[in-house]
C-alpha atoms as a PDB file:
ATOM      1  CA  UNK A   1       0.000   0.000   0.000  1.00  0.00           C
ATOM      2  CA  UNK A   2       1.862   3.415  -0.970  1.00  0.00           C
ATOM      3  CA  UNK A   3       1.824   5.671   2.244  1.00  0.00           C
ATOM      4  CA  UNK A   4      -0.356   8.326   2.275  1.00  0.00           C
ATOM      5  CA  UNK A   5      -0.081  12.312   0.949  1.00  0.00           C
ATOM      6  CA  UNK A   6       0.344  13.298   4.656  1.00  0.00           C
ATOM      7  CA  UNK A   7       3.032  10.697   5.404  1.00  0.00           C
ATOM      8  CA  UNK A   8       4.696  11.580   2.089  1.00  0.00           C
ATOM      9  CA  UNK A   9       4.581  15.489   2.989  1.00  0.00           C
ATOM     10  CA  UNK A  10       6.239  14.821   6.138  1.00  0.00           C
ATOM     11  CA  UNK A  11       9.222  13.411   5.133  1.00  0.00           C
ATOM     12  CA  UNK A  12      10.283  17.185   4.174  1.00  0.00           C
ATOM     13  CA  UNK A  13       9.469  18.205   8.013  1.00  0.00           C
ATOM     14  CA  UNK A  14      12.441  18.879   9.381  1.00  0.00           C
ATOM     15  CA  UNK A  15      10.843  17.365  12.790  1.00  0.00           C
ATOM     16  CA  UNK A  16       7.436  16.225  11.445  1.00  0.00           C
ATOM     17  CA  UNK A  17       4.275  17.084  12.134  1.00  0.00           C
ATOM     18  CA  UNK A  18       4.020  17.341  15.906  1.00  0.00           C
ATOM     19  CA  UNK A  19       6.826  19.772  15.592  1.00  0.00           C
ATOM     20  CA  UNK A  20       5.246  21.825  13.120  1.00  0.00           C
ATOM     21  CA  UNK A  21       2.154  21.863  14.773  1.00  0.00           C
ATOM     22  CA  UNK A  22       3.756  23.057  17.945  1.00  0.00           C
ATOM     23  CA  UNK A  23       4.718  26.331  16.410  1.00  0.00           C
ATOM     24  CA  UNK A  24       1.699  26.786  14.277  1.00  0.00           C
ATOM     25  CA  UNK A  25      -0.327  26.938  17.680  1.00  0.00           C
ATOM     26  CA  UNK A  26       2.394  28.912  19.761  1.00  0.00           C
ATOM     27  CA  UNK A  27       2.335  31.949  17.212  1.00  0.00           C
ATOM     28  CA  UNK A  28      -1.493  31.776  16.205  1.00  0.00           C
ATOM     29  CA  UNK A  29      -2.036  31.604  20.064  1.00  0.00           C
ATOM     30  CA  UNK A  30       0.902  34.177  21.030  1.00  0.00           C
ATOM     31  CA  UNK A  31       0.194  36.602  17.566  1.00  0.00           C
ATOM     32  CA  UNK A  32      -4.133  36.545  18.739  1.00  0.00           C
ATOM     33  CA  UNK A  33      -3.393  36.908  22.776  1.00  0.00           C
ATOM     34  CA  UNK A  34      -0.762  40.052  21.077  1.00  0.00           C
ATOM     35  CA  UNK A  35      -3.981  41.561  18.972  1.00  0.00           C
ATOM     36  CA  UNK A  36      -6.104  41.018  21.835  1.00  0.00           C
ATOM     37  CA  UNK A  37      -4.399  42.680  24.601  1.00  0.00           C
ATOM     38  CA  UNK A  38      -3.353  45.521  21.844  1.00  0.00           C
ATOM     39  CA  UNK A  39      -6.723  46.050  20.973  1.00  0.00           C
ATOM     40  CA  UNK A  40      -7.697  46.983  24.620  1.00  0.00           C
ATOM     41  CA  UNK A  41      -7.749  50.620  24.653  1.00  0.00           C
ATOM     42  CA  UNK A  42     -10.080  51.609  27.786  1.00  0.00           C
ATOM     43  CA  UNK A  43     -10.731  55.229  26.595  1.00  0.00           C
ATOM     44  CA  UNK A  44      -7.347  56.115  26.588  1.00  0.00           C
ATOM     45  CA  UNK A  45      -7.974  58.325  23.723  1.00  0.00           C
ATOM     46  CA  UNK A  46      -6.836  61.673  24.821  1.00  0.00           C
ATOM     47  CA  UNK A  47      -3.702  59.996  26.641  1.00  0.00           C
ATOM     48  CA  UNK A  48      -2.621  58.700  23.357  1.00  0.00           C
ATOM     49  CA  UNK A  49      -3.068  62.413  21.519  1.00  0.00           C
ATOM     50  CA  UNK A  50      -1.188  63.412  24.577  1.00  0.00           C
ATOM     51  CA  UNK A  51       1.945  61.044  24.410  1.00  0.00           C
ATOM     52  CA  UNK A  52       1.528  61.727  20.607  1.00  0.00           C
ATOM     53  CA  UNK A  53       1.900  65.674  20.991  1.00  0.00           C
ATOM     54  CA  UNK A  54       4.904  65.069  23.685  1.00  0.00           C
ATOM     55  CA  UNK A  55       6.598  62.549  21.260  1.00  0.00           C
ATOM     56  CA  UNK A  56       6.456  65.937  18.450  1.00  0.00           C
ATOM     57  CA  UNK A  57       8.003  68.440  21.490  1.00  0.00           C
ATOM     58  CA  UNK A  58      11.087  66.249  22.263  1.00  0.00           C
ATOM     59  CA  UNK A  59      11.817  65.460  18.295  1.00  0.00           C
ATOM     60  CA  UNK A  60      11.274  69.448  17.818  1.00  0.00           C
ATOM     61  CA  UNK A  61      13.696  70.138  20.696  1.00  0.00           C
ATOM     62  CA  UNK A  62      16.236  67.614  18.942  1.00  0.00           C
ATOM     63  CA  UNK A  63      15.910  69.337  15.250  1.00  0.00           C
ATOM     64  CA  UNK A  64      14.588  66.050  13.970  1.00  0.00           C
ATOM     65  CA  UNK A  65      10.904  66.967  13.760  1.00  0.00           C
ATOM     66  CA  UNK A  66      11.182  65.050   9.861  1.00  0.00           C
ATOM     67  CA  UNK A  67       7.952  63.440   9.913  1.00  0.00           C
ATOM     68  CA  UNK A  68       5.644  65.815   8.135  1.00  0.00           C
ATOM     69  CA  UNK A  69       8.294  66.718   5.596  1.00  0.00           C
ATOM     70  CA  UNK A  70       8.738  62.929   4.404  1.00  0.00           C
ATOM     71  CA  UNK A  71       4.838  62.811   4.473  1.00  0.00           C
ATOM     72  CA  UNK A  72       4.234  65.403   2.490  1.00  0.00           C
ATOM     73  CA  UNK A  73       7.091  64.500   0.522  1.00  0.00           C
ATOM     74  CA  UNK A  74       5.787  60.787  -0.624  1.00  0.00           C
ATOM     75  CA  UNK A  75       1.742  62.366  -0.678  1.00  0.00           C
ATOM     76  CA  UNK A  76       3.481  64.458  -3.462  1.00  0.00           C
ATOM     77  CA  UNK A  77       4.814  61.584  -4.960  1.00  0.00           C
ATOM     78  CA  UNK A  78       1.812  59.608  -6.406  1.00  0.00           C
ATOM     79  CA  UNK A  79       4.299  56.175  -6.638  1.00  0.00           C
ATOM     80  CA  UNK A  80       5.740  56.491  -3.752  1.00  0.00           C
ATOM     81  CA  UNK A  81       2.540  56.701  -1.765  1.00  0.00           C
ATOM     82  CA  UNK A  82       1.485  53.902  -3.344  1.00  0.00           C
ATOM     83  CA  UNK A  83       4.065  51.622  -2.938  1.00  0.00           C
ATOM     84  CA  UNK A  84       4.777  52.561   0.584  1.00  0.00           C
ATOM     85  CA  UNK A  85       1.071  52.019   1.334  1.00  0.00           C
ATOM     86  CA  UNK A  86       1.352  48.363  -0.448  1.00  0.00           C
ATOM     87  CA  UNK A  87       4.256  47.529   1.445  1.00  0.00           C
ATOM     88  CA  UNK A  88       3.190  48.886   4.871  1.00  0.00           C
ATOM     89  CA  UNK A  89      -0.125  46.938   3.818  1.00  0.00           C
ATOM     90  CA  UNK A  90       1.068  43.508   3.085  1.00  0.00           C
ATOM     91  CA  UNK A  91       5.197  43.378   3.646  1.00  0.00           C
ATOM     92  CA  UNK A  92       4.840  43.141   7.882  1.00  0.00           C
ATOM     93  CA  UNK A  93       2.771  40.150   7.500  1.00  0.00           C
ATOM     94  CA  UNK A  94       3.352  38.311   4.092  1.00  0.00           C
ATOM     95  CA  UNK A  95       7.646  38.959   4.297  1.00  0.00           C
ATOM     96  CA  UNK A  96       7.285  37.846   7.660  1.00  0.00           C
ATOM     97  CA  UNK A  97       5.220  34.634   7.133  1.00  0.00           C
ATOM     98  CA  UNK A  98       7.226  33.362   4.079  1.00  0.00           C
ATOM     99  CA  UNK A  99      10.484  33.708   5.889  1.00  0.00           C
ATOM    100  CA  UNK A 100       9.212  31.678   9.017  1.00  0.00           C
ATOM    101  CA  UNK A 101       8.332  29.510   7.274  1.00  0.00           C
ATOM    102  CA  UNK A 102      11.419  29.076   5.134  1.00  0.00           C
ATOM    103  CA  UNK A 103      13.583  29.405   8.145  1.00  0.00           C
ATOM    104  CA  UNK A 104      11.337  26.264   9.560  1.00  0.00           C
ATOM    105  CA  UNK A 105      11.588  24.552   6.394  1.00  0.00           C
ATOM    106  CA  UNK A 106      15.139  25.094   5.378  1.00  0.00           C
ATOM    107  CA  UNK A 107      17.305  26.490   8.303  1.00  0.00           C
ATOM    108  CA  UNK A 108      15.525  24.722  10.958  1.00  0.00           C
ATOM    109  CA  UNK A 109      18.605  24.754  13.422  1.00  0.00           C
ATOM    110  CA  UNK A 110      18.122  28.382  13.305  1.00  0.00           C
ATOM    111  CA  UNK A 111      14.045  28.981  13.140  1.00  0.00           C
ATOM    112  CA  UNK A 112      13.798  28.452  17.528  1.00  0.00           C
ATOM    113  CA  UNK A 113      16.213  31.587  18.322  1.00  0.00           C
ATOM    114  CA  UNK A 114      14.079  33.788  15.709  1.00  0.00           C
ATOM    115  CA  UNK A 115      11.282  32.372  17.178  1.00  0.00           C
ATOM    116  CA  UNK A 116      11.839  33.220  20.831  1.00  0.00           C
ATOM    117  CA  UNK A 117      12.787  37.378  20.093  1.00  0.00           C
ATOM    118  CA  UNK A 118       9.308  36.875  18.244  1.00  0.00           C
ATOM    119  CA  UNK A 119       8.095  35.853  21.570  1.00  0.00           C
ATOM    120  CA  UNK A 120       9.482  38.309  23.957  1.00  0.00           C
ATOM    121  CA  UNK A 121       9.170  41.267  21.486  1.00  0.00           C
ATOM    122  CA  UNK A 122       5.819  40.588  20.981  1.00  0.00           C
ATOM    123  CA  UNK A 123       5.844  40.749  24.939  1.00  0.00           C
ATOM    124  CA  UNK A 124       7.620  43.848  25.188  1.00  0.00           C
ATOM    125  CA  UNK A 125       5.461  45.518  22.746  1.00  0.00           C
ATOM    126  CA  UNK A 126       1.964  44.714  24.960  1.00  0.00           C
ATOM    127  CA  UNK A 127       3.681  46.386  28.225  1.00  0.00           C
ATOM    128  CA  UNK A 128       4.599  49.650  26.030  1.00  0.00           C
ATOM    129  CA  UNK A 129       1.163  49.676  24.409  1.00  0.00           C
ATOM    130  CA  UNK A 130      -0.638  49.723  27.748  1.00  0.00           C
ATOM    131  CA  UNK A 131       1.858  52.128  29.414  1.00  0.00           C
ATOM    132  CA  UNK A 132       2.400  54.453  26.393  1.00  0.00           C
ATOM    133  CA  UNK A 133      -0.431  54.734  23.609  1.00  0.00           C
ATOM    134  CA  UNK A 134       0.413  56.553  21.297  1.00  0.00           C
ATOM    135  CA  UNK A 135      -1.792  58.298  18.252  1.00  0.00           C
ATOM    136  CA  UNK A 136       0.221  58.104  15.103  1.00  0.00           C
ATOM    137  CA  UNK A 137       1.169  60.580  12.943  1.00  0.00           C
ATOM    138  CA  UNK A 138      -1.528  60.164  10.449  1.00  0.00           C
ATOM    139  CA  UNK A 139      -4.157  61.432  13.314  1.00  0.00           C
ATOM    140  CA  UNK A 140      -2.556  64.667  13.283  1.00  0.00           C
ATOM    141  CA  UNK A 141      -3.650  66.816  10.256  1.00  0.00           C
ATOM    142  CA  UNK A 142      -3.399  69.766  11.611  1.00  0.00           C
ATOM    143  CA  UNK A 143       0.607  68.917  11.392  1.00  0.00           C
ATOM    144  CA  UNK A 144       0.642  68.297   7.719  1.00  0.00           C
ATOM    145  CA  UNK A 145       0.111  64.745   7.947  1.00  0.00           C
ATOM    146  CA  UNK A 146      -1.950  62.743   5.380  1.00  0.00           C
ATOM    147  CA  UNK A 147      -3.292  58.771   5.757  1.00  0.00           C
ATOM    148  CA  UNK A 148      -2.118  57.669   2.737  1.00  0.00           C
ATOM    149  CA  UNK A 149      -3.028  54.246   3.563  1.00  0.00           C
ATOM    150  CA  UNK A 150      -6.156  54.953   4.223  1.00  0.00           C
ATOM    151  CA  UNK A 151      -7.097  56.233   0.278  1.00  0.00           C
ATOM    152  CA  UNK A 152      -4.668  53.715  -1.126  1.00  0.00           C
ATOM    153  CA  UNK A 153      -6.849  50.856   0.193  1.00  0.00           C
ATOM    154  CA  UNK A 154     -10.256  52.743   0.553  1.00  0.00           C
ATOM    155  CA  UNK A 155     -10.776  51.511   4.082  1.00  0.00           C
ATOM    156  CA  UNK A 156     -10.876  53.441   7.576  1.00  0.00           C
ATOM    157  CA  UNK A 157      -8.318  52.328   9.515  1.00  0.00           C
ATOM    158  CA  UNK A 158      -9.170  55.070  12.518  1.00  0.00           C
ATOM    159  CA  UNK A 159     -11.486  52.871  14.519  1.00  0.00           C
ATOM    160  CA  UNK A 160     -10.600  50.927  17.366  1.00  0.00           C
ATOM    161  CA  UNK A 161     -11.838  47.169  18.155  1.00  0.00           C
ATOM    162  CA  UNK A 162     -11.077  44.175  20.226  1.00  0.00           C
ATOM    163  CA  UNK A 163      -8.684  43.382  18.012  1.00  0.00           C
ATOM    164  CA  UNK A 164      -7.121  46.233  16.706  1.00  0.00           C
ATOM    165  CA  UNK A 165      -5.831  49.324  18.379  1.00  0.00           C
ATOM    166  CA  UNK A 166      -4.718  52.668  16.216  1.00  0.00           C
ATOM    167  CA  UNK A 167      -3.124  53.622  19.022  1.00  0.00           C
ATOM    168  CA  UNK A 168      -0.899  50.786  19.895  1.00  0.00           C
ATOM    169  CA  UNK A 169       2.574  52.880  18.032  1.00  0.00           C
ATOM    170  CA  UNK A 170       5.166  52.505  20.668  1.00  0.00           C
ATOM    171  CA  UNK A 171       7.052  50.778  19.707  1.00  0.00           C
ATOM    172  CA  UNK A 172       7.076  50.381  16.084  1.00  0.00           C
ATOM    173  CA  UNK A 173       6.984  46.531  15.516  1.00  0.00           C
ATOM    174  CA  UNK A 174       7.243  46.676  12.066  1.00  0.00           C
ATOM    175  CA  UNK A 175      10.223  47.464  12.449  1.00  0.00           C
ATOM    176  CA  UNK A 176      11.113  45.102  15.378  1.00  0.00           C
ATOM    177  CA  UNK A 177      10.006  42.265  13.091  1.00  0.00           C
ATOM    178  CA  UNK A 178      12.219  43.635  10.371  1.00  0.00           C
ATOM    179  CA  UNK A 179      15.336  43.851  11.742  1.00  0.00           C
ATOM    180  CA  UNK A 180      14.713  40.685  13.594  1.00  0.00           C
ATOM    181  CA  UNK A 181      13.974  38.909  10.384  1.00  0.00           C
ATOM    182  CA  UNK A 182      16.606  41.233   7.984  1.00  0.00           C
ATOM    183  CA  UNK A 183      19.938  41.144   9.785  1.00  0.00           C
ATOM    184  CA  UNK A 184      19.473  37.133  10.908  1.00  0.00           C
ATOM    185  CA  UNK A 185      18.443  36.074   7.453  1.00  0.00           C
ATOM    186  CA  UNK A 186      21.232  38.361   5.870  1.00  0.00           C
ATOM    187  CA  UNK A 187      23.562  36.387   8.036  1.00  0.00           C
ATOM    188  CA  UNK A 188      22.768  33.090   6.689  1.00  0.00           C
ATOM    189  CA  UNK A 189      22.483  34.835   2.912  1.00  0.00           C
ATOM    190  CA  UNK A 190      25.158  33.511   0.255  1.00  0.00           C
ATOM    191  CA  UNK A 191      24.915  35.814  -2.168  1.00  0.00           C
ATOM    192  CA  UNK A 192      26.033  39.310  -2.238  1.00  0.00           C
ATOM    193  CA  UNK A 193      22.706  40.324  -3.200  1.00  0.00           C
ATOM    194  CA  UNK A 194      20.626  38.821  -0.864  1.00  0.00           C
ATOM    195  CA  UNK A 195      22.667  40.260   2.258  1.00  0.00           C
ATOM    196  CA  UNK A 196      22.622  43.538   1.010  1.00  0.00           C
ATOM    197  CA  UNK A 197      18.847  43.170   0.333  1.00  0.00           C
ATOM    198  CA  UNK A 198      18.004  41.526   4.401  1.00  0.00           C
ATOM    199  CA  UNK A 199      20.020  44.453   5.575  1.00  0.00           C
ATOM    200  CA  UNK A 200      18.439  47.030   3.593  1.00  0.00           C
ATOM    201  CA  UNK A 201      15.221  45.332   4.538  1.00  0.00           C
ATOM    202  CA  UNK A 202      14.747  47.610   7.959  1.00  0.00           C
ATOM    203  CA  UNK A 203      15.822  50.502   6.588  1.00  0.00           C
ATOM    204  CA  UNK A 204      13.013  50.301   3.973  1.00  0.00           C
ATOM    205  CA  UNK A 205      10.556  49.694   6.559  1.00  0.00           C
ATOM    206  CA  UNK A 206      11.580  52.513   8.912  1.00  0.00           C
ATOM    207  CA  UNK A 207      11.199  54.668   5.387  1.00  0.00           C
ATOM    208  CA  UNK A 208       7.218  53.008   4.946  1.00  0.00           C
ATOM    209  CA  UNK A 209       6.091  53.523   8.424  1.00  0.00           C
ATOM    210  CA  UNK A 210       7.319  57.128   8.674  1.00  0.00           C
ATOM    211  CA  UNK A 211       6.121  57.683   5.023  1.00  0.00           C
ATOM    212  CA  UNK A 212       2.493  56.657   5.384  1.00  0.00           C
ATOM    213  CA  UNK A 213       2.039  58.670   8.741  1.00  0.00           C
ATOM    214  CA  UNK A 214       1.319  55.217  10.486  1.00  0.00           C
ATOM    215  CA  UNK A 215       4.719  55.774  13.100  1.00  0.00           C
ATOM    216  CA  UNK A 216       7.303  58.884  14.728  1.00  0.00           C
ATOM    217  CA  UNK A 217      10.996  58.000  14.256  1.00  0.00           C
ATOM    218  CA  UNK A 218      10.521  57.633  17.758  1.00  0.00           C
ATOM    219  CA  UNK A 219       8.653  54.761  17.484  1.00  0.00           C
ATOM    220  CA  UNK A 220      11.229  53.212  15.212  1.00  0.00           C
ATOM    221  CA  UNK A 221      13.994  53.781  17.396  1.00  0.00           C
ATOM    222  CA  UNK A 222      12.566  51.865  20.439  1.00  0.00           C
ATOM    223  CA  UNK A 223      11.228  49.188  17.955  1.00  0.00           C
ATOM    224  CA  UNK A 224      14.744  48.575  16.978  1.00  0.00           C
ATOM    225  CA  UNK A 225      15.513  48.747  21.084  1.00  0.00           C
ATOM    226  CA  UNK A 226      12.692  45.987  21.211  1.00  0.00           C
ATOM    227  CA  UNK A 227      14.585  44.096  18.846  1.00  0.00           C
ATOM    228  CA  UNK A 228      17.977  44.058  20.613  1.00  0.00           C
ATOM    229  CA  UNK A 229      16.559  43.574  23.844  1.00  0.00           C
ATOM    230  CA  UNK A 230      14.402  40.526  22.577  1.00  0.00           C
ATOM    231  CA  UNK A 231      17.616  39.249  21.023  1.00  0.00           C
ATOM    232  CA  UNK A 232      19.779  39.812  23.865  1.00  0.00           C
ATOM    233  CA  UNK A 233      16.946  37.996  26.150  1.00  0.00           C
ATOM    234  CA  UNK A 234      17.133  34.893  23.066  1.00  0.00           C
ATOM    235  CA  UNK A 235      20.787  34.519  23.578  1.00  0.00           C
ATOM    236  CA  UNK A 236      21.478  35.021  27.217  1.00  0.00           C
ATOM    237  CA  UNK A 237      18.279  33.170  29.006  1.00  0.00           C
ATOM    238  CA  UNK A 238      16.334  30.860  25.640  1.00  0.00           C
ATOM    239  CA  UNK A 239      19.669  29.747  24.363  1.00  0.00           C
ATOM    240  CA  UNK A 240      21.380  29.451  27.830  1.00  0.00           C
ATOM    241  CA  UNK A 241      18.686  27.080  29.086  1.00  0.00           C
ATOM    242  CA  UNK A 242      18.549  24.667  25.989  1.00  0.00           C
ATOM    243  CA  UNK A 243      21.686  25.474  23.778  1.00  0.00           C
ATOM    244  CA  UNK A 244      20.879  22.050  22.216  1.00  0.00           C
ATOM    245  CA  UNK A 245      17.813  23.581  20.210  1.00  0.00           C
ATOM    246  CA  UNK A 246      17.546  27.125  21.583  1.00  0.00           C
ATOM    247  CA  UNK A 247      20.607  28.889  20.195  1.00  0.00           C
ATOM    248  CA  UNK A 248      21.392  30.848  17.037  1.00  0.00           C
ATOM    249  CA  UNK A 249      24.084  27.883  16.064  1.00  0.00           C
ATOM    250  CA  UNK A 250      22.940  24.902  18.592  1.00  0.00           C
ATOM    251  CA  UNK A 251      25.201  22.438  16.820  1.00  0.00           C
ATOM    252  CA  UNK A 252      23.966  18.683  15.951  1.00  0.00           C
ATOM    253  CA  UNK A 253      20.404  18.793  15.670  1.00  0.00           C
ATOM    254  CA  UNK A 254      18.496  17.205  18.882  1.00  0.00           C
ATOM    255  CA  UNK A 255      15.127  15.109  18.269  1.00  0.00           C
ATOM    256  CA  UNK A 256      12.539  17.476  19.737  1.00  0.00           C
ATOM    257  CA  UNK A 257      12.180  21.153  20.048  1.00  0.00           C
END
């Protein structure tokens, strides 16, 4: 009797099914408990406008109020907008997805330490979204600021509900996820090319998310500090208490994860 499609398809599972099903459920289960606790905002409204407004006075004391100039710059710009809206659209989601996956699939030694700064960034992010909301850029007008995603896609993205929160921008985990994902998969690149695109990768995203009025710099900066720390945390407790499958290079591969 031949074996079955299943049994055939798991052959090419780096740890089979169980495995795979194990991390299917930890980041639908950690990635919905993330929207859900995000999407609590509690009439927090005018705190966010207010942490918004104080976010603008310290980048205007710096010098480095740039936001409504690179707005206004790609609202100008009928391509850019576009494109910056498409990627700030799909790219967080669909990039990250595919290269889970193909870190799962192909780099599987590797795929746990990603997966654990996923974990505590995502962790990170809920504390500073109920300490700090923050409105974004786009919900300032009277600044200059346009919501170019909004008339790329057609679709108001100002509402709040139990599962999404407008005012969940600090810190910007776009960007987390990017350089989390970028500098990690640039590592393990082999072409020229492909490093130079994985560490280009959150530099473009910083550029979308400041772009599209959906984040401050500000927001950027401490998503990239939520993306060290998470690292830091992957490397010094995760891989420290199972460097047999936790860490970045855990050696010869052990038989369950």
């Amino acid at each position: 009797m031949p074996p079955s499609p299943i049994a055939v398809a798991g052959r090419y599972l780096p740890r089979g099914w169980v495995d795979l099903g194990r991390q299917i459920l930890l980041f639908c289960g950690a990635y919905w408990l993330y929207r859900l606790v995000r999407g609590q905002v509690d009439g927090r409204v005018t705190t966010a406008f207010e942490n918004a407004r104080h976010i603008v006075d310290f980048e205007r004391a710096l010098g480095l109020f740039v936001e409504p100039a690179v707005n206004s710059w790609a609202a100008t710009q009928e391509w850019v907008a576009d494109i910056t809206s498409w990627l700030y659209v799909n790219s967080h989601f669909a990039i990250t997805t595919v290269a889970l996956a193909w870190l799962y699939l192909r780099r599987n030694e590797r795929f746990y330490f990603v997966r654990n700064m996923f974990m505590v960034a995502m962790g990170i992010a809920l504390v500073g979204y109920m300490v700090f909301p923050t409105a974004p850029p786009r919900f300032l007008p009277e600044l200059g600021f346009t919501d170019s995603v909004a008339a790329f896609t057609g679709v108001d993205t100002d509402s709040s509900n139990v599962l999404f929160n407008p005012f969940a921008a600090v810190p910007s985990m776009h960007v987390a996820f990017a350089i989390m994902l970028g500098l990690p998969m640039a590592s393990m690149a082999r072409r020229a090319w492909a490093r130079m695109l994985w560490r280009a990768y959150p530099l473009m995203v910083t550029f979308v998310v400041v772009a599209t009025g959906n984040h401050w710099w500000f927001d950027a900066v401490l998503g990239a500090l939520t993306a060290g720390l998470s690292a830091l945390a992957a490397q010094s407790l995760f891989a420290r208490a199972r460097p047999e499958v936790w860490a970045w290079d855990p050696g010869p591969r052990p038989a369950r994860a």
